[in-house]
Protein backbone atom coordinates (compact mmCIF):
# COMPACT_ATOMS: atom_id res chain seq x y z
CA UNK A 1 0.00 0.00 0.00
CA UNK A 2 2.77 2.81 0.39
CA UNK A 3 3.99 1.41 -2.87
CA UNK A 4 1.52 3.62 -4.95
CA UNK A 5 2.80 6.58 -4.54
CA UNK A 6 1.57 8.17 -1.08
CA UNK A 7 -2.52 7.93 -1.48
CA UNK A 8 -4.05 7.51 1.44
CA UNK A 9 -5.55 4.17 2.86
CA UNK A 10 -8.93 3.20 2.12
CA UNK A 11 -9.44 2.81 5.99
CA UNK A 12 -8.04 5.40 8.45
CA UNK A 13 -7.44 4.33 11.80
CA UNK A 14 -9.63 5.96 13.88
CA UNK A 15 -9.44 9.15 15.12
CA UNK A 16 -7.74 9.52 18.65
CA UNK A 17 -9.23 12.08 20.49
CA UNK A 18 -12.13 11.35 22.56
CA UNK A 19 -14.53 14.31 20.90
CA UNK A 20 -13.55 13.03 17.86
CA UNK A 21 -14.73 9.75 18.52
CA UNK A 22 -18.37 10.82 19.60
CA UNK A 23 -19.05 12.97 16.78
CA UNK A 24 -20.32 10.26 14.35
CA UNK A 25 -22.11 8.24 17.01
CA UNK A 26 -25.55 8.88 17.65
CA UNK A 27 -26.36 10.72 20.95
CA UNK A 28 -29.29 10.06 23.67
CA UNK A 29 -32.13 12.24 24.08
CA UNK A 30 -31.96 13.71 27.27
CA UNK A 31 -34.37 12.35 29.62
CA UNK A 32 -37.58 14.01 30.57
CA UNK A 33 -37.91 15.22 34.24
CA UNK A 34 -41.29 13.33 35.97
CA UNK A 35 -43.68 16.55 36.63
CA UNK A 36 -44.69 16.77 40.45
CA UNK A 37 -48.63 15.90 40.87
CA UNK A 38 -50.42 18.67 40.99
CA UNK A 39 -51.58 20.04 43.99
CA UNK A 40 -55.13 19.53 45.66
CA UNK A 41 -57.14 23.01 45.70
CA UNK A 42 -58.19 24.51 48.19
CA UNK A 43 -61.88 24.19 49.04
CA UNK A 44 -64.02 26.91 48.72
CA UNK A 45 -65.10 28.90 51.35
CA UNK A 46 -69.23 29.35 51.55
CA UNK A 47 -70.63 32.94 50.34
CA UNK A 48 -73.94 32.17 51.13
CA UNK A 49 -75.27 31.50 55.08
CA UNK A 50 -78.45 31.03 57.20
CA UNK A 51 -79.72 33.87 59.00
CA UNK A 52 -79.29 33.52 62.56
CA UNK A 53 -82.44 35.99 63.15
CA UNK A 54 -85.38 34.25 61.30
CA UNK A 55 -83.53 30.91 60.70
CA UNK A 56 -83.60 30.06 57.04
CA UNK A 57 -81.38 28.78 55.20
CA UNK A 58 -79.14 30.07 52.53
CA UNK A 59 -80.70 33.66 52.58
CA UNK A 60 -77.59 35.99 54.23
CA UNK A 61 -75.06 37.13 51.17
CA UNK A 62 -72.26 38.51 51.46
CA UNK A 63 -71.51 42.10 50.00
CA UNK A 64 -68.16 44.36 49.80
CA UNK A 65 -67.79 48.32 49.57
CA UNK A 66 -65.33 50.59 49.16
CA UNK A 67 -65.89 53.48 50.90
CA UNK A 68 -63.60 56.67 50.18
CA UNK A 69 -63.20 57.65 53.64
CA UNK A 70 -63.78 54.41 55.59
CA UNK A 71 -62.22 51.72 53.63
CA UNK A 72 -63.52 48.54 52.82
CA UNK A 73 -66.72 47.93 54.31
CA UNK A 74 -67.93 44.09 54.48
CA UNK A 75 -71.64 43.48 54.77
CA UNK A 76 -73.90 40.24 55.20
CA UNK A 77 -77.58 41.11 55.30
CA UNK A 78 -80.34 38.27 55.14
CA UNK A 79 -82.71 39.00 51.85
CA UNK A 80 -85.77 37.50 54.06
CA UNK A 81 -85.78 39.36 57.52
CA UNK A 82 -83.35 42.39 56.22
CA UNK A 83 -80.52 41.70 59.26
CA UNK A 84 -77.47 42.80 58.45
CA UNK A 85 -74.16 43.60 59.92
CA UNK A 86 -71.53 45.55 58.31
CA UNK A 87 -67.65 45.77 59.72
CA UNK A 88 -64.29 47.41 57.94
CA UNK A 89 -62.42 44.58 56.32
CA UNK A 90 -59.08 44.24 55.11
CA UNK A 91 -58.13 42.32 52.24
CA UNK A 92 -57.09 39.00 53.47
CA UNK A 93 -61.03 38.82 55.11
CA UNK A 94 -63.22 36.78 53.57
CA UNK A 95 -67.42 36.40 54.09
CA UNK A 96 -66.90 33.67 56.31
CA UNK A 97 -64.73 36.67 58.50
CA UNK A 98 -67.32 38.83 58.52
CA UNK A 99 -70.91 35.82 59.26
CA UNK A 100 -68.86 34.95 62.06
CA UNK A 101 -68.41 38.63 63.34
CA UNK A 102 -71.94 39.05 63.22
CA UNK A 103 -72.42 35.65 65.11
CA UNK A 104 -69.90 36.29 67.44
CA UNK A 105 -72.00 39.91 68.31
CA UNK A 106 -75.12 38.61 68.74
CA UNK A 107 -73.84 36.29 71.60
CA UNK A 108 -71.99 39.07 73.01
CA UNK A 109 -75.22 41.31 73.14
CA UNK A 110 -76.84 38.28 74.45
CA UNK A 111 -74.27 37.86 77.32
CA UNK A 112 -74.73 41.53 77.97
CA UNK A 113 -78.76 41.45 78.65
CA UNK A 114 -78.72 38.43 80.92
């Protein structure tokens, strides 16, 4: 073979360099990362309670107001007897906050006249 003249061998020895080497194999697909399981929600808090003046159910809703010089005003108020209670509320407050304010008032007045 190095009789004809110099022309170079119809298989070179293979290359020696380790990058070399990995450039005509096929690479792996990287792997995919497993995805956490999604979280479970939080349940919902109720909007909607039972007046604790004439005692039906599902009739006190739950309003919010924002008042210019007072803030946020929240407000339950029962659509059958007309009850309500209304008490400044920060953000973080939800209805439930503000039904059990008015709760928690009643048996305070309660406490007071016996």
């Amino acid at each position: 073979s190095s009789s004809l003249g110099g022309t170079p061998a119809l298989h070179p020895s293979p290359p020696s360099s380790p990058a070399l080497r990995l450039s005509g194999r096929i690479m792996g697909k990287r792997k995919k990362a497993t995805k956490p399981p999604p979280k479970p929600k939080a349940p919902k808090l109720e909007k909607i309670f039972d007046c604790p003046w004439c005692k039906r159910e599902k009739t006190v809703d739950y309003t919010v107001r924002n008042a210019a010089t007072e803030g946020r005003i929240g407000k339950v108020e029962c659509r059958e007897c007309r009850e309500s209670h209304s008490v400044p509320v920060n953000p973080l407050e939800e209805a439930v906050d503000v039904y059990h304010d008015w709760l928690d008032r009643i048996v305070e007045v309660n406490q007071e006249d016996e």
